[in-house]
N, C-alpha and C. Protein backbone atom coordinates (compact mmCIF):
# COMPACT_ATOMS: atom_id res chain seq x y z
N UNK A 1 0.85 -1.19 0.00
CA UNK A 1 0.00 0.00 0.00
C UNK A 1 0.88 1.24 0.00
N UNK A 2 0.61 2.24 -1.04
CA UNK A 2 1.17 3.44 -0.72
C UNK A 2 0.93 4.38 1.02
N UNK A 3 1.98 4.47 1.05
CA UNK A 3 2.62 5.14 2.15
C UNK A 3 3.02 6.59 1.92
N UNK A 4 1.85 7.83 2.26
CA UNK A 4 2.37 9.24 2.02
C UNK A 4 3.16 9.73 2.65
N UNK A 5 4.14 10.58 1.80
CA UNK A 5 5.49 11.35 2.48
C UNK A 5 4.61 12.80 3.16
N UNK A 6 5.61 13.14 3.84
CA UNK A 6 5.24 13.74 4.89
C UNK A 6 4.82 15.31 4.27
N UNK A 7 4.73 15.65 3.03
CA UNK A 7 4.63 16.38 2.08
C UNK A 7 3.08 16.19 2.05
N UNK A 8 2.91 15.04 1.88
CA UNK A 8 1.16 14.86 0.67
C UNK A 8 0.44 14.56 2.55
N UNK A 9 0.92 14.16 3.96
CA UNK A 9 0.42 14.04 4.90
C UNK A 9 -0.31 15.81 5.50
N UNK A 10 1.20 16.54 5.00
CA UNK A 10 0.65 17.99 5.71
C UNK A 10 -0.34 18.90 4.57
N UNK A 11 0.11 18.30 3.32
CA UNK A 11 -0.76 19.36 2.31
C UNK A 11 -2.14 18.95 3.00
N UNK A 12 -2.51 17.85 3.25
CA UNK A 12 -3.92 17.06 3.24
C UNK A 12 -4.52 17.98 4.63
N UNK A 13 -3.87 18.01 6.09
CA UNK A 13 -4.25 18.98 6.78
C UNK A 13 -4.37 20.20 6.55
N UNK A 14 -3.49 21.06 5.79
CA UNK A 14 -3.61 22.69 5.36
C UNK A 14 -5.43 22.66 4.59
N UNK A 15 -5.13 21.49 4.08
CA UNK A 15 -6.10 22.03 2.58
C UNK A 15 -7.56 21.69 3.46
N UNK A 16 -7.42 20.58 4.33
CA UNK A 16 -8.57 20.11 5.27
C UNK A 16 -9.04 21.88 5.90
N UNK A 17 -8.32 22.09 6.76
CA UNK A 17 -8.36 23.43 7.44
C UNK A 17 -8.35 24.38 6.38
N UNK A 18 -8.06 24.49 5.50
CA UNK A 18 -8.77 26.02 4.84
C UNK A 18 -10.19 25.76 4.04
N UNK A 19 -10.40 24.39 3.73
CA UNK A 19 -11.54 23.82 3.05
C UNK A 19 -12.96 24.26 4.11
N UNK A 20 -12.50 23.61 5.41
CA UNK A 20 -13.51 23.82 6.74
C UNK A 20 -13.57 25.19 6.76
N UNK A 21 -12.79 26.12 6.95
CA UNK A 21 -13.23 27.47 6.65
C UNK A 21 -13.82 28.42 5.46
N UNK A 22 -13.87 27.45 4.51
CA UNK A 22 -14.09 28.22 2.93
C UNK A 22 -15.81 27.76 3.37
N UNK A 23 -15.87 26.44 4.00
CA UNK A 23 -17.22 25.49 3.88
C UNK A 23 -17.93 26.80 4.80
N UNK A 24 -17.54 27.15 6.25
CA UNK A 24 -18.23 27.96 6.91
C UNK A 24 -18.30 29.48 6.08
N UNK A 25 -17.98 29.81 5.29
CA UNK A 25 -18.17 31.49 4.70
C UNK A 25 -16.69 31.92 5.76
N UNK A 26 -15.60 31.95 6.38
CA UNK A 26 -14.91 32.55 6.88
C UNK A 26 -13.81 33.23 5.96
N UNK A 27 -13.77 32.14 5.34
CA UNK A 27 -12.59 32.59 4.08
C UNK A 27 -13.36 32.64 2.26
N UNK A 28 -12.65 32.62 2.03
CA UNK A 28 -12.84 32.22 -0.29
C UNK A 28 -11.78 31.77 -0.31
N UNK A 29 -11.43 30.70 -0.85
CA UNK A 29 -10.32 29.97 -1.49
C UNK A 29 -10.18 30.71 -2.77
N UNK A 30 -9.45 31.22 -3.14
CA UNK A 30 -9.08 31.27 -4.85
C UNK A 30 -8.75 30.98 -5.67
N UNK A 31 -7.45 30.35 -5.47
CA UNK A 31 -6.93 29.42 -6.40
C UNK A 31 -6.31 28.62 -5.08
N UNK A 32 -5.55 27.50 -6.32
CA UNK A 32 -5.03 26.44 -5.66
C UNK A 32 -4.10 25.27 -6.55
N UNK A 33 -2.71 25.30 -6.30
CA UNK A 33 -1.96 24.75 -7.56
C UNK A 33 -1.60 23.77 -6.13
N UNK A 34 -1.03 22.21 -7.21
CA UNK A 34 -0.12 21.24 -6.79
C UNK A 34 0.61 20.59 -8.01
N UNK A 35 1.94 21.40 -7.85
CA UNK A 35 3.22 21.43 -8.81
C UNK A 35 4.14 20.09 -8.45
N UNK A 36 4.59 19.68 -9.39
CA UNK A 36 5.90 18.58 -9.24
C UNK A 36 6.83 18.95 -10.43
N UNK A 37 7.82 19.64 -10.18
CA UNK A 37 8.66 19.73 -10.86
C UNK A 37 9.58 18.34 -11.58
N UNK A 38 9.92 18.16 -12.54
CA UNK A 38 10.40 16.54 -12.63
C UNK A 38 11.83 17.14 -13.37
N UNK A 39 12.25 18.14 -13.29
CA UNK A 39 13.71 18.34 -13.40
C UNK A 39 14.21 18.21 -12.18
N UNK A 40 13.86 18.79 -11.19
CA UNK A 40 14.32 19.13 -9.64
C UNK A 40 13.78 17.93 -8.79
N UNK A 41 12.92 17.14 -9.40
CA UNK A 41 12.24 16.48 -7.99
C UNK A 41 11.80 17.07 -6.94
N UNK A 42 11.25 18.18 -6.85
CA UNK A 42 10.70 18.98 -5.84
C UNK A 42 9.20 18.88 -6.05
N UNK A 43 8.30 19.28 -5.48
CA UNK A 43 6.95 19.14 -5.17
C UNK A 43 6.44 21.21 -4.60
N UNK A 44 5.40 21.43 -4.77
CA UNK A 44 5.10 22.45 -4.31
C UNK A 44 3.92 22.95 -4.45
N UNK A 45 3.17 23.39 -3.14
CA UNK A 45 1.81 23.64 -3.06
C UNK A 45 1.26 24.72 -2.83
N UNK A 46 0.77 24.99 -3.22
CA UNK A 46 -0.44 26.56 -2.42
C UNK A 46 -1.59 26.59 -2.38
N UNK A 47 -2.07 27.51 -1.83
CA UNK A 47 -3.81 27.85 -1.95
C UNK A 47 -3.77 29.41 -1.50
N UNK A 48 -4.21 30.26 -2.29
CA UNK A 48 -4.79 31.44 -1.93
C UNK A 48 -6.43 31.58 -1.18
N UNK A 49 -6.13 32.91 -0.66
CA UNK A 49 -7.68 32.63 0.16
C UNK A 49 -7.59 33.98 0.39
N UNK A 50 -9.27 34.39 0.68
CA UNK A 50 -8.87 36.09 0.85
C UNK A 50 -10.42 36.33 2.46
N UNK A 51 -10.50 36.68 2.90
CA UNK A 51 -12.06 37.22 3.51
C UNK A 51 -13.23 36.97 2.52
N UNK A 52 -14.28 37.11 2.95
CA UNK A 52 -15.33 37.72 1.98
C UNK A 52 -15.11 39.48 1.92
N UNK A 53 -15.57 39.76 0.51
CA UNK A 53 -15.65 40.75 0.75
C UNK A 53 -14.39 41.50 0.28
N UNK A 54 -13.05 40.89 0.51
CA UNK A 54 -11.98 41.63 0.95
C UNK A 54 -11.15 41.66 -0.79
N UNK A 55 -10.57 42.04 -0.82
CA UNK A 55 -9.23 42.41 -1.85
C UNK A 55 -7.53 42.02 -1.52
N UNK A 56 -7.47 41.65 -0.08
CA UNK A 56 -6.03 41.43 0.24
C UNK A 56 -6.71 39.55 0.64
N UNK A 57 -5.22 39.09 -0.01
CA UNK A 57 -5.30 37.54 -0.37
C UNK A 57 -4.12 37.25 -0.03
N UNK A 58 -3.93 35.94 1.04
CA UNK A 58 -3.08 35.86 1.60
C UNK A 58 -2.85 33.94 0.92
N UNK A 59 -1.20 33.43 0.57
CA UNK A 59 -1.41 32.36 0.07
C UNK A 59 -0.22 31.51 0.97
N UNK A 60 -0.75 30.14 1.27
CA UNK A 60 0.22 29.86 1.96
C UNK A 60 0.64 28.63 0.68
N UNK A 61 2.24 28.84 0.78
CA UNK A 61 3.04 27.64 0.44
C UNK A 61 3.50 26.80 1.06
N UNK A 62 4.01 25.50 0.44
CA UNK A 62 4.60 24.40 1.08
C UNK A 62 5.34 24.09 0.08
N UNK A 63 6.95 23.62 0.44
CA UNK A 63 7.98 23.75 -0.61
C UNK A 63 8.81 22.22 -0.10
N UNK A 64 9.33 20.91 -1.06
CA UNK A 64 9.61 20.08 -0.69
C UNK A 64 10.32 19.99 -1.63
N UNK A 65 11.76 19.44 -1.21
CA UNK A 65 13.11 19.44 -2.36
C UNK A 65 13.41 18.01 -2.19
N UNK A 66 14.23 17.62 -3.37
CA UNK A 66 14.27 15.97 -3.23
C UNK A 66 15.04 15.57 -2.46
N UNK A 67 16.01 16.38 -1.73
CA UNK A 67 16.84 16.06 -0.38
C UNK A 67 16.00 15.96 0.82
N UNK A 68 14.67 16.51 0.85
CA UNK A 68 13.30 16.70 1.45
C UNK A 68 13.18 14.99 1.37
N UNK A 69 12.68 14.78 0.66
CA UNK A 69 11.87 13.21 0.34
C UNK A 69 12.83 12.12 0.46
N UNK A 70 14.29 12.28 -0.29
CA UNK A 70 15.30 11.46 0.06
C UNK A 70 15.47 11.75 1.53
N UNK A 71 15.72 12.32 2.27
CA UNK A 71 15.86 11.99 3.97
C UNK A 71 14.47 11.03 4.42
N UNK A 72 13.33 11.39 3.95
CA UNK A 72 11.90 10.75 4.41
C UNK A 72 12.29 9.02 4.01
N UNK A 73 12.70 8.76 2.87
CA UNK A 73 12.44 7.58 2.13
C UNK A 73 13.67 6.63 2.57
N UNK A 74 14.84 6.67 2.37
CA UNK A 74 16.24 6.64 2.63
C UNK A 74 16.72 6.88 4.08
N UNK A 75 16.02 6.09 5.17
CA UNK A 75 16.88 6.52 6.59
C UNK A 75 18.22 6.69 6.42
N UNK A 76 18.78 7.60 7.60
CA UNK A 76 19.98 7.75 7.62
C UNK A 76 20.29 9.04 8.49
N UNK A 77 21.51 9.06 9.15
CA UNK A 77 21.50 9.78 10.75
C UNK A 77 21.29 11.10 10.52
N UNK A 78 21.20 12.08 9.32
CA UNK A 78 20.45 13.00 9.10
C UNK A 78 19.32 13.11 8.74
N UNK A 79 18.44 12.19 8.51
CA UNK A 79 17.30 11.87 8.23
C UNK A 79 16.20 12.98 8.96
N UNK A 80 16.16 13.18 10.03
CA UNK A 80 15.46 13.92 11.64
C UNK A 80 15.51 15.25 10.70
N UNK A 81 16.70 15.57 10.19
CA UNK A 81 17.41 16.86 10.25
C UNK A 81 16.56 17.33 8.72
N UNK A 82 16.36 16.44 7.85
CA UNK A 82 16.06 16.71 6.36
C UNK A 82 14.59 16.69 5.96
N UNK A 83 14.17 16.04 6.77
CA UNK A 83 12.69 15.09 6.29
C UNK A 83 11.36 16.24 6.69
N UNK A 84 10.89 17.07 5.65
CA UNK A 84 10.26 17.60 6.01
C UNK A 84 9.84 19.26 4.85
N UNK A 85 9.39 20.24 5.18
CA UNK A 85 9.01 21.01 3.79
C UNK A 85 9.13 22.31 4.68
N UNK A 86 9.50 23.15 3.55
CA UNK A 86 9.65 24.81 3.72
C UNK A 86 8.04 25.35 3.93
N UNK A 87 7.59 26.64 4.42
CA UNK A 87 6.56 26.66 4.55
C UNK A 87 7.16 28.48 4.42
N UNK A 88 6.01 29.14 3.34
CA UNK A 88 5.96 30.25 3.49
C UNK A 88 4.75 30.99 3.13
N UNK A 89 4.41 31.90 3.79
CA UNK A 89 3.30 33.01 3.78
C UNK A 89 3.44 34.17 2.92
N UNK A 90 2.52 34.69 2.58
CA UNK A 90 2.21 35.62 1.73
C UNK A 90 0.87 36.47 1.20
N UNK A 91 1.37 37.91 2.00
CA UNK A 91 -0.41 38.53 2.00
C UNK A 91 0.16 39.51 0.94
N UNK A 92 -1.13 39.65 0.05
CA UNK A 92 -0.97 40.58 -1.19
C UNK A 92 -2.08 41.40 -1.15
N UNK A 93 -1.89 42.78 -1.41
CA UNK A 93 -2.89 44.16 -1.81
C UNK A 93 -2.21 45.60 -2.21
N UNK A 94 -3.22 45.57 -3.17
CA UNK A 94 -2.97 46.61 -4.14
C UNK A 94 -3.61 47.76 -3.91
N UNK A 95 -3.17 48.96 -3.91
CA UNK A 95 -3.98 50.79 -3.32
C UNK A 95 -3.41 51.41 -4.38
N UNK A 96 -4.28 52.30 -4.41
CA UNK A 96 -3.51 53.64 -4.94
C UNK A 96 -2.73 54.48 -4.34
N UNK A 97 -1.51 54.34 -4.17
CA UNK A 97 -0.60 55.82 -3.65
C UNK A 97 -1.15 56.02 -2.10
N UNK A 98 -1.58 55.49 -1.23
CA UNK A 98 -2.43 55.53 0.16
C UNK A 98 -0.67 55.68 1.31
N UNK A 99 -0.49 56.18 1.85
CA UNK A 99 0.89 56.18 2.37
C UNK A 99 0.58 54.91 3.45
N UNK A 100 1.52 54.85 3.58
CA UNK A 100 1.45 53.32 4.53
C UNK A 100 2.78 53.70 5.96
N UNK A 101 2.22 53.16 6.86
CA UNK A 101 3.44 53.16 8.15
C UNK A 101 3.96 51.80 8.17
N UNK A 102 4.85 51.73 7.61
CA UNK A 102 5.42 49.81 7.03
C UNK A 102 6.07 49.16 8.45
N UNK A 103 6.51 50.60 9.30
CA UNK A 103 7.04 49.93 10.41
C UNK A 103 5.59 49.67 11.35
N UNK A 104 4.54 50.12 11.32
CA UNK A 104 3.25 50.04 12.14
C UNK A 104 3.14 48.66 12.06
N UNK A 105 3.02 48.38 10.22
CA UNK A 105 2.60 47.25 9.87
C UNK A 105 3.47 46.22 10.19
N UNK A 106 4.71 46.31 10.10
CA UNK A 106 5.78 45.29 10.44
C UNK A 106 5.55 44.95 11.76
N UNK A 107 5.09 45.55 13.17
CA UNK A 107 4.49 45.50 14.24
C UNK A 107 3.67 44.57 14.45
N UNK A 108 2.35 44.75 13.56
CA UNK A 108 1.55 44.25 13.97
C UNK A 108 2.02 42.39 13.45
N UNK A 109 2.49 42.35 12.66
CA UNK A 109 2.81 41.48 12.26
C UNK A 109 3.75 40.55 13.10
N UNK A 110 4.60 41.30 13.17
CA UNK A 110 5.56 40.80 14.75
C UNK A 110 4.52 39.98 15.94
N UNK A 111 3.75 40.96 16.15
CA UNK A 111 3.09 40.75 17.24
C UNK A 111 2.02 39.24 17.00
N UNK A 112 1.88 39.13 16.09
CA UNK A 112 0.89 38.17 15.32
C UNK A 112 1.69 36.68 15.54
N UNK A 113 3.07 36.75 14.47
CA UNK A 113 3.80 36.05 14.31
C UNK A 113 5.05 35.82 15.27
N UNK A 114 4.91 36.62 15.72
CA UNK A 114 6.52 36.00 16.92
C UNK A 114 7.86 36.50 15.76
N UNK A 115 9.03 37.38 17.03
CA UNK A 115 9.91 37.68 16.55
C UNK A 115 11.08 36.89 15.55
N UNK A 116 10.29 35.42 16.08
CA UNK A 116 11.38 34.94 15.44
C UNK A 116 11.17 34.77 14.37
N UNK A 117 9.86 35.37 13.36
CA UNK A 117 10.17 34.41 11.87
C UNK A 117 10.78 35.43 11.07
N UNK A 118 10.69 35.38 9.96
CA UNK A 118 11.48 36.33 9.43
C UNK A 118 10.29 37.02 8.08
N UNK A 119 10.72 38.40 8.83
CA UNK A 119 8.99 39.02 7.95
C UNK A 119 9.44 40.29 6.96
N UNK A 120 9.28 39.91 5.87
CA UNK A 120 9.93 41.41 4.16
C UNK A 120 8.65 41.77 3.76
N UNK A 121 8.96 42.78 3.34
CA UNK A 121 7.63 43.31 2.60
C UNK A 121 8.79 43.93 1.24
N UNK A 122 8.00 43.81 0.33
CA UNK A 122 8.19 44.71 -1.03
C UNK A 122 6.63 45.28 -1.52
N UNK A 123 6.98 46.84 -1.78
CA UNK A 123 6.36 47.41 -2.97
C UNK A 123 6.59 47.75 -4.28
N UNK A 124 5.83 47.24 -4.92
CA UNK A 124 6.11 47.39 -6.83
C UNK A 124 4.89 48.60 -7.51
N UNK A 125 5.40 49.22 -7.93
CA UNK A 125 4.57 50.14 -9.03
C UNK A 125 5.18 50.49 -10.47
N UNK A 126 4.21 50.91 -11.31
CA UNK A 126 4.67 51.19 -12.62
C UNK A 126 5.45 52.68 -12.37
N UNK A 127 6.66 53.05 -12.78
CA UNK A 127 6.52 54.69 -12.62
C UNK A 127 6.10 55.39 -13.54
N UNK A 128 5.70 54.91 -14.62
CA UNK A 128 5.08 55.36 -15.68
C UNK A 128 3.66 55.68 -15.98
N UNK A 129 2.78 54.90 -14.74
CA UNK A 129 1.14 55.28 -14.72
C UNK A 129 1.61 56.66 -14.31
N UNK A 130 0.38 57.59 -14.14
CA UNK A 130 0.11 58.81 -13.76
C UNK A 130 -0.55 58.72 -12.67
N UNK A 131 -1.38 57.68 -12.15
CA UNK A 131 -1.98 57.53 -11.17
C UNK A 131 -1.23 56.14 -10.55
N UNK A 132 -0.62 56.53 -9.93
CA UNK A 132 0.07 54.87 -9.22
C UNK A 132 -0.67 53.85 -8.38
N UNK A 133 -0.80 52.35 -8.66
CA UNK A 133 -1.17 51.86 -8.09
C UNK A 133 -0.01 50.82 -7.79
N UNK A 134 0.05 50.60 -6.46
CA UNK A 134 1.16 49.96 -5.64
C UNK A 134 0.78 48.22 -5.05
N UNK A 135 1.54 47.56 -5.63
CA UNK A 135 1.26 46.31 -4.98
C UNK A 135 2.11 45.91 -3.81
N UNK A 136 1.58 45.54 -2.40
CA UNK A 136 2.42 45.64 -1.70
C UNK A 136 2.47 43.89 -1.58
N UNK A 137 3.88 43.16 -1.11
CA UNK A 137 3.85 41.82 -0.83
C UNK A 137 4.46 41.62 0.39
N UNK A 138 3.50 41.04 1.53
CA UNK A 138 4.21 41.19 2.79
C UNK A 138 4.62 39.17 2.91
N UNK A 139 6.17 38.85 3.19
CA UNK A 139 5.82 37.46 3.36
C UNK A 139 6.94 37.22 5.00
N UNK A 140 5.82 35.94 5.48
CA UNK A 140 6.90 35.62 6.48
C UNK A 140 6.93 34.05 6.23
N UNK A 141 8.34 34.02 7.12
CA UNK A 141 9.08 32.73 6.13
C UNK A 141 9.65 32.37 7.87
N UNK A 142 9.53 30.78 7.93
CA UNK A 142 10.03 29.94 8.79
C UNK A 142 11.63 29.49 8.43
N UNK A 143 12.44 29.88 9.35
CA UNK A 143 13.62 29.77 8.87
C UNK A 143 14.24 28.14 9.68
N UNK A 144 13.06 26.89 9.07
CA UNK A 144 13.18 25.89 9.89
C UNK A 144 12.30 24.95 9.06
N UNK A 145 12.87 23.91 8.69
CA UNK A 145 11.76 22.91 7.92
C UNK A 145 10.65 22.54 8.68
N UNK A 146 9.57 22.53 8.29
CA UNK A 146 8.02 22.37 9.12
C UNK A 146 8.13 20.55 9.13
N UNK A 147 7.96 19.67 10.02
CA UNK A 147 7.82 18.11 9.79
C UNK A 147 6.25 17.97 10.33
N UNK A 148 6.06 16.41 10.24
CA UNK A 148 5.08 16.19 10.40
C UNK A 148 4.45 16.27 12.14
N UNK A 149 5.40 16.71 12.80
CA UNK A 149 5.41 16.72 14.31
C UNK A 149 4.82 17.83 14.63
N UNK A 150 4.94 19.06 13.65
CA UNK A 150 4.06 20.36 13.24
C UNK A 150 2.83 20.10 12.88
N UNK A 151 1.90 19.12 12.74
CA UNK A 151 0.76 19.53 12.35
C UNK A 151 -0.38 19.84 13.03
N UNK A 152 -0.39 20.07 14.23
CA UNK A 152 -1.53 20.72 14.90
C UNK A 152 -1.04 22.05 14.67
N UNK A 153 -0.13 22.82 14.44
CA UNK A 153 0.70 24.08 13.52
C UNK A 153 0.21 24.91 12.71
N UNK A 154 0.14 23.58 11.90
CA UNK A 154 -0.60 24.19 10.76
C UNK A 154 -1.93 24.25 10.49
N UNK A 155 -2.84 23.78 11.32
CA UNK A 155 -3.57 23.95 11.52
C UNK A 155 -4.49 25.37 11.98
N UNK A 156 -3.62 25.47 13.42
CA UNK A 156 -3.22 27.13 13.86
C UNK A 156 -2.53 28.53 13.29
N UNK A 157 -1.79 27.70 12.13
CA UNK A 157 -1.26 28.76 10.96
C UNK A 157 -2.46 29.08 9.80
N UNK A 158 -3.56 28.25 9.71
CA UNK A 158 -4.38 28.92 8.73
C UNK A 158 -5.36 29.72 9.83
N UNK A 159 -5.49 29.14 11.21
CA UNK A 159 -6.61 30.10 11.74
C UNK A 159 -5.46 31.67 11.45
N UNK A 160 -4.11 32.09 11.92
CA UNK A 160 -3.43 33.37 12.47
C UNK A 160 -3.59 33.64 11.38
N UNK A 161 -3.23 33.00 10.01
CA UNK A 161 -3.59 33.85 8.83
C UNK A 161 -4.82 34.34 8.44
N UNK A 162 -5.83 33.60 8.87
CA UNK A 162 -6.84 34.53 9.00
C UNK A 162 -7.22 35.85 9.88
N UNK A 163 -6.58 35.66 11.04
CA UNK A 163 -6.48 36.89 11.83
C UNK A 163 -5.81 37.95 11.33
N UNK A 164 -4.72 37.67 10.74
CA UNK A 164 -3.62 38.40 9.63
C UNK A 164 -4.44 39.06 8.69
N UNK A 165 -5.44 38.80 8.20
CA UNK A 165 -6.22 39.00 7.08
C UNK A 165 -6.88 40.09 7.61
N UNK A 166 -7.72 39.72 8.73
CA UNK A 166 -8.45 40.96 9.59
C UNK A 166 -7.65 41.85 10.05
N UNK A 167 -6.41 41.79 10.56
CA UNK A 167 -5.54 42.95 10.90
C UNK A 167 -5.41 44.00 9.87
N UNK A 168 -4.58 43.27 8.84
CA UNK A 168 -4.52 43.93 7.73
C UNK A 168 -5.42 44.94 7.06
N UNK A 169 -6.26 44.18 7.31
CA UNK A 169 -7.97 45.22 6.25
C UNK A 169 -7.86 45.85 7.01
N UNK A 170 -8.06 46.05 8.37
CA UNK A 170 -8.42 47.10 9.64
C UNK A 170 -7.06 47.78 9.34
N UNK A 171 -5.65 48.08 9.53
CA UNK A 171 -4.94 48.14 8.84
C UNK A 171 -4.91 49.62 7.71
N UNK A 172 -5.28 48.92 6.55
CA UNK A 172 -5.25 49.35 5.33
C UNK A 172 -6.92 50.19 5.40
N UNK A 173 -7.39 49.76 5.57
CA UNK A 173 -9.14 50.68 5.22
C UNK A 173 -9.16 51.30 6.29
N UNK A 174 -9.33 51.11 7.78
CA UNK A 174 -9.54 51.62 8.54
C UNK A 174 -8.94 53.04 8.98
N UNK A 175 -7.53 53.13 8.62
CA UNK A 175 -6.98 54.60 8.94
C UNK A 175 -7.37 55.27 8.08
């Protein structure tokens, strides 16, 4: 009998937990890719999801390299150390020219996520519109492979991203 790697074990909880929230009206799923690269042997997942209502869409990834799956498949005394997937976040929204306090926002985010992950934002605009519209990309990134010992985690990582979602709008519309 097939035996899932610890890859297709955690996608199955993320997607469970954002599915249960899409089912209650809490979230919208938007899209949703599951990639296998067959040059790299890597694997890679997402799902976007936004509020109702809302315009900022936050997508979580899951990233698995074949040194990922070779530690899972292949015991061996680094095995503990390898076996397991990258996990990164990503909230996206677009304004017109609206000034932003990036360190406010970097705050709240902190405060959300804990100092330790590691949180960038970039803004992109055309400089050539006349009226600028700015896409901002805020992502935080686990500087630690997620295993399967994480999955009550991730579970709790799609509820904070939803809280993330509400910060944000309050955030961005509210001032």
């Amino acid at each position: 009998m097939f035996d899932p790697t610890a890859f297709d074990n955690m996608k199955v909880v993320i997607e469970g937990a954002l599915y249960d929230l899409d089912s209650s009206g809490d979230i919208v799923i938007t899209d949703r890719n599951d990639l296998i690269n067959m040059a790299k042997m890597s694997r890679q997942f997402n799902v976007s999801f936004q509020l109702p209502n809302s315009s900022i869409t936050a997508v979580i990834e899951m990233k698995s390299m074949l040194v990922n799956l070779a530690a899972e498949l292949i015991p061996n005394p680094l095995s503990g150390q390898l076996a397991g997937c990258h996990v990164k976040l990503q909230f996206f929204l677009e304004h017109r020219g609206k000034k932003l306090d990036y360190h406010a926002l970097e705050a709240i985010l902190l405060n959300l996520w804990g100092a330790t992950r590691k949180i960038t934002m970039a803004v992109q605009y055309d400089p050539l519109e006349n009226e600028k519209k700015f896409s901002n990309v805020i992502t935080v990134e686990f500087d630690r492979l997620i295993s399967e010992d994480q999955l009550d985690d991730l579970v709790e990582m799609t509820e904070v991203m939803t809280t993330t979602l509400e910060q944000l709008e309050h955030f961005y519309y509210e001032k």
